[in-house]
N, C-alpha and C. Protein backbone atom coordinates (compact mmCIF):
# COMPACT_ATOMS: atom_id res chain seq x y z
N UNK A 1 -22.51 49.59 6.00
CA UNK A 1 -23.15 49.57 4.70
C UNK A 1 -22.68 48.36 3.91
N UNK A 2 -23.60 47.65 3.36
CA UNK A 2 -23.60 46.70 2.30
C UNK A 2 -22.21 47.09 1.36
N UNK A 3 -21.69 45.83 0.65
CA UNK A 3 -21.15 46.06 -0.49
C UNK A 3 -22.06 46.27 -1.95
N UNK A 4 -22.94 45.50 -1.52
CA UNK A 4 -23.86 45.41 -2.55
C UNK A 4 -24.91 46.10 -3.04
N UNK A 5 -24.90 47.47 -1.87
CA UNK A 5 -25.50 48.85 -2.55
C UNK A 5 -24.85 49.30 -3.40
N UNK A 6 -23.80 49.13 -3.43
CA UNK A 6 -22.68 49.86 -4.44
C UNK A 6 -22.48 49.53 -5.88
N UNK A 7 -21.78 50.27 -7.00
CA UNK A 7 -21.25 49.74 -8.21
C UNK A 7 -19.42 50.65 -8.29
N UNK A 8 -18.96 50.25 -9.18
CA UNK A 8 -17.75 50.78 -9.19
C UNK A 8 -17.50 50.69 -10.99
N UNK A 9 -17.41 51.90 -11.48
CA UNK A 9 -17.22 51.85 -12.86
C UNK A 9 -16.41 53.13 -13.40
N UNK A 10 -16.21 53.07 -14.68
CA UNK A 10 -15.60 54.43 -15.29
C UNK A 10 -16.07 55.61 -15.10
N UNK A 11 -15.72 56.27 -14.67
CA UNK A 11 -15.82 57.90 -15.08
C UNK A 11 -16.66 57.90 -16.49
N UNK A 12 -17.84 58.50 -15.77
CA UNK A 12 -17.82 59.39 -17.16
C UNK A 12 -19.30 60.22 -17.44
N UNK A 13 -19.49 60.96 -17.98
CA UNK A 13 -19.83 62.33 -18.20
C UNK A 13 -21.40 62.39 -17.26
N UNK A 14 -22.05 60.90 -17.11
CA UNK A 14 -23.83 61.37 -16.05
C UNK A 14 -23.12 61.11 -14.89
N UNK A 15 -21.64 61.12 -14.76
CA UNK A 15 -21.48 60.96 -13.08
C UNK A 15 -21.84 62.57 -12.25
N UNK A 16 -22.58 62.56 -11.11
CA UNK A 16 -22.51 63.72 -10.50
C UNK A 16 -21.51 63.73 -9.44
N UNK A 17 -20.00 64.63 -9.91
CA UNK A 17 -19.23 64.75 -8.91
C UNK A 17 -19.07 66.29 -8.31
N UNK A 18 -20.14 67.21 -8.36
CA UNK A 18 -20.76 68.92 -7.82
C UNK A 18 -20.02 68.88 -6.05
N UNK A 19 -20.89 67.87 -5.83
CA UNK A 19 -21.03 67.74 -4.38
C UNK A 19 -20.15 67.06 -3.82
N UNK A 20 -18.83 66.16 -4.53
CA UNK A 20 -17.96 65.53 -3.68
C UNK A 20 -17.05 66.30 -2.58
N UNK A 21 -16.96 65.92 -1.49
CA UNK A 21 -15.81 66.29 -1.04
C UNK A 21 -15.62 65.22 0.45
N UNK A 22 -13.89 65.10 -0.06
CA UNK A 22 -14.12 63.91 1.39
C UNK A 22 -12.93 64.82 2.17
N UNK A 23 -12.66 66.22 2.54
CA UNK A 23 -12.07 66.84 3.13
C UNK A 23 -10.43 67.33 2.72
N UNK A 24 -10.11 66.32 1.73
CA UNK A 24 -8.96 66.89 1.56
C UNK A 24 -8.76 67.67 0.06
N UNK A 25 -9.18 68.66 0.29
CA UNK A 25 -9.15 69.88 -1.79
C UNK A 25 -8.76 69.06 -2.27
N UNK A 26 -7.13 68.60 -2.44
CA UNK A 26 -6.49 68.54 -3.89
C UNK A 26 -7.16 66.92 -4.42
N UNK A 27 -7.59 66.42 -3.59
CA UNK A 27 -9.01 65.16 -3.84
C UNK A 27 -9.83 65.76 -4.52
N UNK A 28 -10.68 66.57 -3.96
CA UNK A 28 -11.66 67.09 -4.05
C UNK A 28 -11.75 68.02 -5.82
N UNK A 29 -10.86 68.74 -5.19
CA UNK A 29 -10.83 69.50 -7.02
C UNK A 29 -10.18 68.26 -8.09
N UNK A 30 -9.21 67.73 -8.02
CA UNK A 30 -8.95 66.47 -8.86
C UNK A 30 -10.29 65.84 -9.56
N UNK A 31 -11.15 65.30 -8.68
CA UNK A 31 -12.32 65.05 -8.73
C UNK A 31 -13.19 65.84 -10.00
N UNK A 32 -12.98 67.14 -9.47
CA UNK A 32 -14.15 68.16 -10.13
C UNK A 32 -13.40 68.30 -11.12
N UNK A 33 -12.17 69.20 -10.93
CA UNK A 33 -11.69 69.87 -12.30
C UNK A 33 -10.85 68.97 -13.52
N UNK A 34 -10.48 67.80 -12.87
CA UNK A 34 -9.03 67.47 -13.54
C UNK A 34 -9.81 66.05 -14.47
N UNK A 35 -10.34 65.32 -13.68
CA UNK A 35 -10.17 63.76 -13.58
C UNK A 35 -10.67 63.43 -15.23
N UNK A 36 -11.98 63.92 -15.73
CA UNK A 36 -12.89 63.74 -16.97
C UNK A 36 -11.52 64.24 -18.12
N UNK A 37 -11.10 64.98 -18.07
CA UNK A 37 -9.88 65.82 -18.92
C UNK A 37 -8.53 64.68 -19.13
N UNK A 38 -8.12 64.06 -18.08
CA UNK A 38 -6.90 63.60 -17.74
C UNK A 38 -7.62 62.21 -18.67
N UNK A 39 -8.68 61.72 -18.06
CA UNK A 39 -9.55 60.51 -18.36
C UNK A 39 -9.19 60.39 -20.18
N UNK A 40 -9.72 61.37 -20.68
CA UNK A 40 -10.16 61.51 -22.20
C UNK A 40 -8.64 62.21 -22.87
N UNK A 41 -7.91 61.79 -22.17
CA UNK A 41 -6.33 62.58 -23.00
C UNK A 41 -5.66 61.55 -22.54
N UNK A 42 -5.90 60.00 -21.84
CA UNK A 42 -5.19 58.91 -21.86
C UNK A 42 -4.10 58.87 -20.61
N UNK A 43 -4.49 60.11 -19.42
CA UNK A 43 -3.09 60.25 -18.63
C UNK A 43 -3.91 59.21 -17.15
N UNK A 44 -5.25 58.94 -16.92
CA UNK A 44 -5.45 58.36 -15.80
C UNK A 44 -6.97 57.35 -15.75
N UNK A 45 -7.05 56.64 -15.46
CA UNK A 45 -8.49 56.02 -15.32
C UNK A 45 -9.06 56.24 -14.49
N UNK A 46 -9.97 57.18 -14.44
CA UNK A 46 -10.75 57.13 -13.09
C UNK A 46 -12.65 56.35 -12.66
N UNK A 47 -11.90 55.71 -11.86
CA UNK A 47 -13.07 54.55 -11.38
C UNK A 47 -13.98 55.16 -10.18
N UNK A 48 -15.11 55.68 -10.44
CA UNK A 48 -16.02 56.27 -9.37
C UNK A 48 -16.94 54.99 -8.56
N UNK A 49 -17.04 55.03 -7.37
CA UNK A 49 -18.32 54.60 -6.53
C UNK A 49 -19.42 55.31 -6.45
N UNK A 50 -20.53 54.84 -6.91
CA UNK A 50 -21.99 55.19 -6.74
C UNK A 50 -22.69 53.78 -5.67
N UNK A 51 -24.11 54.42 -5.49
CA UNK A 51 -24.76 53.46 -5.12
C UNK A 51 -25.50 52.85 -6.31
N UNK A 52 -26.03 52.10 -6.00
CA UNK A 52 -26.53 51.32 -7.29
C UNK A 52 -27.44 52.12 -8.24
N UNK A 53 -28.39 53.08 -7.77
CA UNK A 53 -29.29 53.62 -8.05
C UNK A 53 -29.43 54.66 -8.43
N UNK A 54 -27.49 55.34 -8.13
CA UNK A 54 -27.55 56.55 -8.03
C UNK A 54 -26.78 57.31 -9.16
N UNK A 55 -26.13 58.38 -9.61
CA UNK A 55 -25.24 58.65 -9.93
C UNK A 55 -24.12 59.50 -9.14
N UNK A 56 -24.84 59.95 -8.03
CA UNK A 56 -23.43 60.84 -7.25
C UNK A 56 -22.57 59.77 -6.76
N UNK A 57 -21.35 60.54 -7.18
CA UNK A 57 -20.15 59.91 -6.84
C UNK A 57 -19.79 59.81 -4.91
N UNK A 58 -19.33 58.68 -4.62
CA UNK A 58 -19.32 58.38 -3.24
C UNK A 58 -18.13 58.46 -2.88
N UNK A 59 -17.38 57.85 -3.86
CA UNK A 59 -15.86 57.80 -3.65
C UNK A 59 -15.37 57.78 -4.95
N UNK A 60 -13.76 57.45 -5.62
CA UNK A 60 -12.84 57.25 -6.39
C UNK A 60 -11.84 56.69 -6.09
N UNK A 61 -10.56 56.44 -7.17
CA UNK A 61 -9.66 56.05 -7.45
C UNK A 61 -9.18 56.52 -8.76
N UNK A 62 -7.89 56.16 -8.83
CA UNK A 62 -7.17 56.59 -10.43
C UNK A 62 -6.24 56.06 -10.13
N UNK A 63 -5.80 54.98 -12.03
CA UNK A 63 -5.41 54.16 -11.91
C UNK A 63 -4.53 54.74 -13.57
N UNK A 64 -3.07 55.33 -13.41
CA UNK A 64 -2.43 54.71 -14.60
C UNK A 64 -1.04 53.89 -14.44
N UNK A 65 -0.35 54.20 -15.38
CA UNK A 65 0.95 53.87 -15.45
C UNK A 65 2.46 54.48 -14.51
N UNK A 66 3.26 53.67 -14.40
CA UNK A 66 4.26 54.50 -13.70
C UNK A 66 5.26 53.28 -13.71
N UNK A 67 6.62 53.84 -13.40
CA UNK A 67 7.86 52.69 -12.90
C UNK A 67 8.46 52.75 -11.93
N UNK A 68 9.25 52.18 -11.38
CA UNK A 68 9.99 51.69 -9.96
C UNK A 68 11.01 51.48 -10.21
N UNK A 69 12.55 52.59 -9.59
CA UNK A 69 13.79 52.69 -9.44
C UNK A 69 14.00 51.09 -8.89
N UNK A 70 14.52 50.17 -9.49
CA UNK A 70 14.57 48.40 -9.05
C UNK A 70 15.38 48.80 -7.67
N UNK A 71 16.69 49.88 -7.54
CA UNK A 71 17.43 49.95 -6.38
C UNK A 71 16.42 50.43 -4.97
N UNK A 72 15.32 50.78 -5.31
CA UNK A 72 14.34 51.30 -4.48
C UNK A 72 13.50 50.25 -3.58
N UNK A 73 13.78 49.40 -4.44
CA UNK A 73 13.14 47.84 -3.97
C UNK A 73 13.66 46.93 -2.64
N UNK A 74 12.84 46.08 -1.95
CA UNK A 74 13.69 45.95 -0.90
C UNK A 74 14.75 44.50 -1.55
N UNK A 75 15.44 43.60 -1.43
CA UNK A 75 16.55 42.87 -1.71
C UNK A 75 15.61 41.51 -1.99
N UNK A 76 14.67 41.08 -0.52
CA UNK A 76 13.40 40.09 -1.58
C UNK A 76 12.79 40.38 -2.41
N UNK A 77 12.58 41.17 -2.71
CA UNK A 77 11.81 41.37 -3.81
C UNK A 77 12.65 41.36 -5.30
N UNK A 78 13.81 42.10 -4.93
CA UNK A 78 14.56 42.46 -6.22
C UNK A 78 15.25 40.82 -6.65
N UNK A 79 15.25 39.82 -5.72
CA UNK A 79 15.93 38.89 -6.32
C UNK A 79 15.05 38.15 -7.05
N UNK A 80 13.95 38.64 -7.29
CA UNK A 80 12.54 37.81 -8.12
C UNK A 80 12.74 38.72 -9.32
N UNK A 81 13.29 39.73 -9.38
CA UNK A 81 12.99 40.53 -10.82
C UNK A 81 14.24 40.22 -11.81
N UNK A 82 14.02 40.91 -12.82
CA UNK A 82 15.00 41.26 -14.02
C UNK A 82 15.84 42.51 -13.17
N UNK A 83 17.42 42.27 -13.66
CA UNK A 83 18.01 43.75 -13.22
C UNK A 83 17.77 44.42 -14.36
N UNK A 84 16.93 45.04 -14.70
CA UNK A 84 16.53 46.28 -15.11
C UNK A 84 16.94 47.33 -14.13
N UNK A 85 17.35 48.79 -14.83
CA UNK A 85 17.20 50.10 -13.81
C UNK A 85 15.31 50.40 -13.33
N UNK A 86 14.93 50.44 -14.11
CA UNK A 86 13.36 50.33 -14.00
C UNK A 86 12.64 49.36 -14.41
N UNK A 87 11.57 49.29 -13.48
CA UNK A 87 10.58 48.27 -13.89
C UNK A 87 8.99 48.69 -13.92
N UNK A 88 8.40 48.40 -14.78
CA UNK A 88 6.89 48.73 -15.13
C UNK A 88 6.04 48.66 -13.42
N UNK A 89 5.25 49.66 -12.97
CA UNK A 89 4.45 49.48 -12.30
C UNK A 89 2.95 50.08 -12.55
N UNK A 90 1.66 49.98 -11.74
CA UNK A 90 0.50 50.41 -11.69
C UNK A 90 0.35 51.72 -10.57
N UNK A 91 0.41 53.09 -11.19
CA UNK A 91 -0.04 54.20 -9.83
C UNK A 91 -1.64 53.63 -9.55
N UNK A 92 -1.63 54.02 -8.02
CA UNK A 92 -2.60 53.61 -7.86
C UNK A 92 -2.77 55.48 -7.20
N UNK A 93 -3.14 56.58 -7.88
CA UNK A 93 -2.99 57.93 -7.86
C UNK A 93 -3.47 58.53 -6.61
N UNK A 94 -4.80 58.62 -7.08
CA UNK A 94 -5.58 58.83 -5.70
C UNK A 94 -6.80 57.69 -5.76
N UNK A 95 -7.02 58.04 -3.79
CA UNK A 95 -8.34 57.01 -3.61
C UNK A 95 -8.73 58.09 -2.50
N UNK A 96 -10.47 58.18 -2.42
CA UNK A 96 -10.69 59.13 -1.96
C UNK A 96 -12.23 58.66 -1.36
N UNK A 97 -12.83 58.78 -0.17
CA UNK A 97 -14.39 58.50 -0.43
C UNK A 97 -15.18 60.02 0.67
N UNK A 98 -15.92 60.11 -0.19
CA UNK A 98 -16.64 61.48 0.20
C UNK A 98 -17.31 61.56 1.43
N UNK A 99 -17.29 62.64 2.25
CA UNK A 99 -17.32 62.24 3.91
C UNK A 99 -18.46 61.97 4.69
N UNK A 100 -19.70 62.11 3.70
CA UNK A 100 -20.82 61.47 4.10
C UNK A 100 -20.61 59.99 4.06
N UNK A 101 -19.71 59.51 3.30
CA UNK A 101 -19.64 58.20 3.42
C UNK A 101 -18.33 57.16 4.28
N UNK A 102 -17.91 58.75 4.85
CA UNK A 102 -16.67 57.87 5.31
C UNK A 102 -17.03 57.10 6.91
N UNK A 103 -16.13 56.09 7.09
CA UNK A 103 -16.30 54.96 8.07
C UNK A 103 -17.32 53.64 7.84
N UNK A 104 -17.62 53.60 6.41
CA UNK A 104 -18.01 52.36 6.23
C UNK A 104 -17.30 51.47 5.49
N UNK A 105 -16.42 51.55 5.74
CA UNK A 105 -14.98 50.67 4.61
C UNK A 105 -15.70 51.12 3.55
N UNK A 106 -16.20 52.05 2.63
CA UNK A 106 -15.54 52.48 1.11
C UNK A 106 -14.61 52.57 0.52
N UNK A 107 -13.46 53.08 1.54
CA UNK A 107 -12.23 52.79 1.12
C UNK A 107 -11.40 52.02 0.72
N UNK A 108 -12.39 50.71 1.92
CA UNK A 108 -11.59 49.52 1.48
C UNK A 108 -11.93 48.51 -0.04
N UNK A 109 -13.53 48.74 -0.02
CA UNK A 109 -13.79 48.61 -1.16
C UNK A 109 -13.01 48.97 -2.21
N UNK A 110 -12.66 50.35 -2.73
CA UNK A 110 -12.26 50.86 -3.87
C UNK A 110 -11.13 50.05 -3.75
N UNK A 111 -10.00 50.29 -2.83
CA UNK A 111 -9.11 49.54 -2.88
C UNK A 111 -8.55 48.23 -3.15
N UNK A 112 -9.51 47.46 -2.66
CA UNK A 112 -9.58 46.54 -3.39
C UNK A 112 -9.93 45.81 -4.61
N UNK A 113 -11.21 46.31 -5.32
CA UNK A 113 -11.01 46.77 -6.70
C UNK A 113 -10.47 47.34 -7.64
N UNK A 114 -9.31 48.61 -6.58
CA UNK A 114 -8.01 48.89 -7.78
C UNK A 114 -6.95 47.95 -7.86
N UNK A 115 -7.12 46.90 -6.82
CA UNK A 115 -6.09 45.84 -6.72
C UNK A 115 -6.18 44.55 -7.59
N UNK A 116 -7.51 44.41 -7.41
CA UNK A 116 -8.08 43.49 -8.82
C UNK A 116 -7.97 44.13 -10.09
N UNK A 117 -8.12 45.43 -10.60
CA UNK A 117 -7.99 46.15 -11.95
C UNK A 117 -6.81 46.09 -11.79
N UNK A 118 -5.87 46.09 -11.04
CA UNK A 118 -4.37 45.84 -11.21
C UNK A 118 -3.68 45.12 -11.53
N UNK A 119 -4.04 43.28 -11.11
CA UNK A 119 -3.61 42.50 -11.27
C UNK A 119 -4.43 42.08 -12.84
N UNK A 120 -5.11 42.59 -13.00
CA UNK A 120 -5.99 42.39 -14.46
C UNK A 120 -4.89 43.51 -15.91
N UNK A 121 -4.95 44.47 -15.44
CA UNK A 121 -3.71 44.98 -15.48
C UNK A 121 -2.63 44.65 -16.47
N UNK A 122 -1.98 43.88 -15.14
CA UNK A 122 -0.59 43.04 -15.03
C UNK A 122 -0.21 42.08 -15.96
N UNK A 123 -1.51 41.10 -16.35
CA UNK A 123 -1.62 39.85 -16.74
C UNK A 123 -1.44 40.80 -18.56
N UNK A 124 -2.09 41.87 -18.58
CA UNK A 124 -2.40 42.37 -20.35
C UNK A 124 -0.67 43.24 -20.64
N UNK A 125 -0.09 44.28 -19.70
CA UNK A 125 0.62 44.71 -20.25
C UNK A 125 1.97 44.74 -19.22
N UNK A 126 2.23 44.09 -17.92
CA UNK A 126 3.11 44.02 -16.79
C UNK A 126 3.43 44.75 -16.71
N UNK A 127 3.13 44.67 -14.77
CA UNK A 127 3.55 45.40 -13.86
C UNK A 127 4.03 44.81 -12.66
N UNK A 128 5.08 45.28 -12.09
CA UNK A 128 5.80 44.16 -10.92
C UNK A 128 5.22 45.04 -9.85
N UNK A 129 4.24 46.01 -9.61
CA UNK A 129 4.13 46.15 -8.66
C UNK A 129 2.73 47.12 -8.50
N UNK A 130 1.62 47.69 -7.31
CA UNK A 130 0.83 48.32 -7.10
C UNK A 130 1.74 50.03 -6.34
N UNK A 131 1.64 51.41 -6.80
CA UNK A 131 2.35 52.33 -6.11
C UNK A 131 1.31 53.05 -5.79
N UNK A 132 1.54 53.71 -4.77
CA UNK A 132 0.70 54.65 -3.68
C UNK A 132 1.86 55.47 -3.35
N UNK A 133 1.30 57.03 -3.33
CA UNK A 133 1.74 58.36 -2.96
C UNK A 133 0.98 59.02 -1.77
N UNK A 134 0.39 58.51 -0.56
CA UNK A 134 0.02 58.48 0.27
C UNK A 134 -0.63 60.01 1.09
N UNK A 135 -1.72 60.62 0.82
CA UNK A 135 -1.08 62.25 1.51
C UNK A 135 -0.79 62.85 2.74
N UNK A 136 -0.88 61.99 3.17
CA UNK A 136 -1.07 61.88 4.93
C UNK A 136 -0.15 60.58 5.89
N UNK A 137 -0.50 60.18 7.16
CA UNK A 137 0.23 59.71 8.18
C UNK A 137 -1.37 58.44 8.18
N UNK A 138 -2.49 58.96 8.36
CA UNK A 138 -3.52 57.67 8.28
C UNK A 138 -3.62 57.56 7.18
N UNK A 139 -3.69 57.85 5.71
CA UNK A 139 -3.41 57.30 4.22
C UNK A 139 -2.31 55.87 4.60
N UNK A 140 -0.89 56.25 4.66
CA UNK A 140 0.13 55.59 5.02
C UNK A 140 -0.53 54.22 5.49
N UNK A 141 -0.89 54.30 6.91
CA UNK A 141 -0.95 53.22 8.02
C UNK A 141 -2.20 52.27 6.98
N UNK A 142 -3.63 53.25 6.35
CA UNK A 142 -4.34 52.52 5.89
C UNK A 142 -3.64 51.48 4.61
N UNK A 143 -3.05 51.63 3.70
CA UNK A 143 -1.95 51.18 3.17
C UNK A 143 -1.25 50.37 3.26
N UNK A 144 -0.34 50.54 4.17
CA UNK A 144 -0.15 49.53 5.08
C UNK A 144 -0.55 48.39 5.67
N UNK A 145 -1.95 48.30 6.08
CA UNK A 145 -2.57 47.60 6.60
C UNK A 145 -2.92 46.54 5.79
N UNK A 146 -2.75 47.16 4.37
CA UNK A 146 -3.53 45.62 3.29
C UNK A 146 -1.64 45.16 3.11
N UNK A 147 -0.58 45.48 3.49
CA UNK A 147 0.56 44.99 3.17
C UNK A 147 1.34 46.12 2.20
N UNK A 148 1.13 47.29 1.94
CA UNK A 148 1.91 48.25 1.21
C UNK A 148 3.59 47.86 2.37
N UNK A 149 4.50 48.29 1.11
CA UNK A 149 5.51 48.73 1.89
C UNK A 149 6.00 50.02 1.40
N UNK A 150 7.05 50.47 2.27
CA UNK A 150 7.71 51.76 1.82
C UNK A 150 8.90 51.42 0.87
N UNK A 151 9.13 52.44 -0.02
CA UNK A 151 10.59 52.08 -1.00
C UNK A 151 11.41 52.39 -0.26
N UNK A 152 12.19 52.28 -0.27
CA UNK A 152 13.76 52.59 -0.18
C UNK A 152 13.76 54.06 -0.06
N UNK A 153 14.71 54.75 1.04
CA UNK A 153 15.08 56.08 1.10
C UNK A 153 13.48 56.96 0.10
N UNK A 154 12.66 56.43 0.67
CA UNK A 154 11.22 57.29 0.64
C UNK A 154 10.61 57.37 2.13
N UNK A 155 9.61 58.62 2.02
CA UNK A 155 8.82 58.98 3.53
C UNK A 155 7.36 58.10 3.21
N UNK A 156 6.65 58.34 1.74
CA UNK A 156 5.48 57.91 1.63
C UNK A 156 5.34 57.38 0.14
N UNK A 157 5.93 57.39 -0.14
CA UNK A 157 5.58 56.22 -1.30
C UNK A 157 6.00 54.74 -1.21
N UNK A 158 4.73 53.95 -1.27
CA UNK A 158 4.38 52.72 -0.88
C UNK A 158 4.54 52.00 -2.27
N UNK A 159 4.39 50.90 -1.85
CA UNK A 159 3.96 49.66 -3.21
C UNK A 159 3.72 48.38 -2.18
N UNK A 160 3.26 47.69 -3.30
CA UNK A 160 2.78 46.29 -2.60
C UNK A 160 2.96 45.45 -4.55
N UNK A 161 3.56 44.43 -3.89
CA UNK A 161 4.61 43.52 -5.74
C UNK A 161 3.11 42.71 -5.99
N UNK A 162 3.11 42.69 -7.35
CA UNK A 162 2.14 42.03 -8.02
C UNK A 162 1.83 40.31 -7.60
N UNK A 163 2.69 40.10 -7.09
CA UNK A 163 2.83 39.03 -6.74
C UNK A 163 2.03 39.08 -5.61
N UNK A 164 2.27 39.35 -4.24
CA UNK A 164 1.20 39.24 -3.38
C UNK A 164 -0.23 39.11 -4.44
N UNK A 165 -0.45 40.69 -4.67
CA UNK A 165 -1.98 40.62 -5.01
C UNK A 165 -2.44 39.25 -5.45
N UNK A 166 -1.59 38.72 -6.72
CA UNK A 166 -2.06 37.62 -7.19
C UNK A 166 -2.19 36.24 -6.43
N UNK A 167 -1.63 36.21 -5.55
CA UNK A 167 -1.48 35.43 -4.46
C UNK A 167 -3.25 35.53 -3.09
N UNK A 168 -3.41 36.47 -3.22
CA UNK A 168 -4.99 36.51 -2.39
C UNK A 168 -5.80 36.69 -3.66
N UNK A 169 -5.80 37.20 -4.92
CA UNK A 169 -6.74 37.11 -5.72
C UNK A 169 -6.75 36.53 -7.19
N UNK A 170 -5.66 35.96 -7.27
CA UNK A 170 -5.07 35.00 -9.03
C UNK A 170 -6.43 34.68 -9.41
N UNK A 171 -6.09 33.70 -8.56
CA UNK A 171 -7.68 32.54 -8.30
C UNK A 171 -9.21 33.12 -8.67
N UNK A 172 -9.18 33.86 -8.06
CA UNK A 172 -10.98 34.69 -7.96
C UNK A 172 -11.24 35.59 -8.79
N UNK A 173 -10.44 35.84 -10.12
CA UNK A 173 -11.18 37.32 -10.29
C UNK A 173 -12.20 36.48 -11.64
């Protein structure tokens, strides 16, 4: 599938999310019950995929605030920062795409648009880094694959430093 069937925008109230489900509930109800609530009380941004034409939701993301134990960090990285105990980062919460649509890189899409809203982000209120809470073993690897790493004495929480991102996308956004 095209990128360019698609749009990627805010949450919000003509989205039809009835019918989402990309197999895993606590996605799935997040989606339905939580996301519009959390949205409008300032705790998460949630960015839906439609097709251009459409309003049902295809996929998501949620995007707020969070920080990073600096000792959690690997030793390159930490010698680029402030010793701070913490440092500002971007959750990148959940990312999810609904299973009629899965295997056409949607995923990768969203993802990469939470990586650009990230580094956009970064530049207004800093963040040294992108975090992922991963729910699974293929979450992880997908993750991975764009360059996530693991913290320190963690199983699945990832990050990838602001710096990369800006480094494949400074330039382009």
């Amino acid at each position: 599938m095209s990128s360019q069937k698609y749009k990627i925008k805010l949450l919000d109230k003509n989205c039809e999310k009835k019918s989402f489900s990309c197999g895993i509930s606590p996605l799935d109800c997040y989606l339905k019950k939580q996301a519009s609530q959390h949205q409008k009380r300032h705790v998460t941004a949630t960015y839906v995929l439609t097709e251009i034409n459409s309003i049902v939701v295809c996929g998501y993301y949620t995007l707020s605030s969070t920080s990073i134990a600096l000792n959690t960090l690997p030793e390159t990285v930490i010698k680029k920062l402030p010793r701070y105990p913490t440092l500002p980062a971007t959750l990148l919460g959940r990312l999810a795409v609904d299973q009629q649509y899965q295997g056409n890189k949607l995923g990768d899409l969203l993802l990469v648009d939470a990586l650009k809203r990230s580094l956009d982000i970064s530049n207004k209120i800093g963040s040294v880094a992108v975090v992922v809470d991963p729910k699974n073993k293929s979450a992880i690897k997908f993750y991975q694959h764009y360059g996530f790493m693991l913290l320190k004495n963690s199983k699945n929480r990832l990050f990838l430093p602001t710096g990369t991102i800006k480094k494949v996308w400074g330039d382009k956004q």
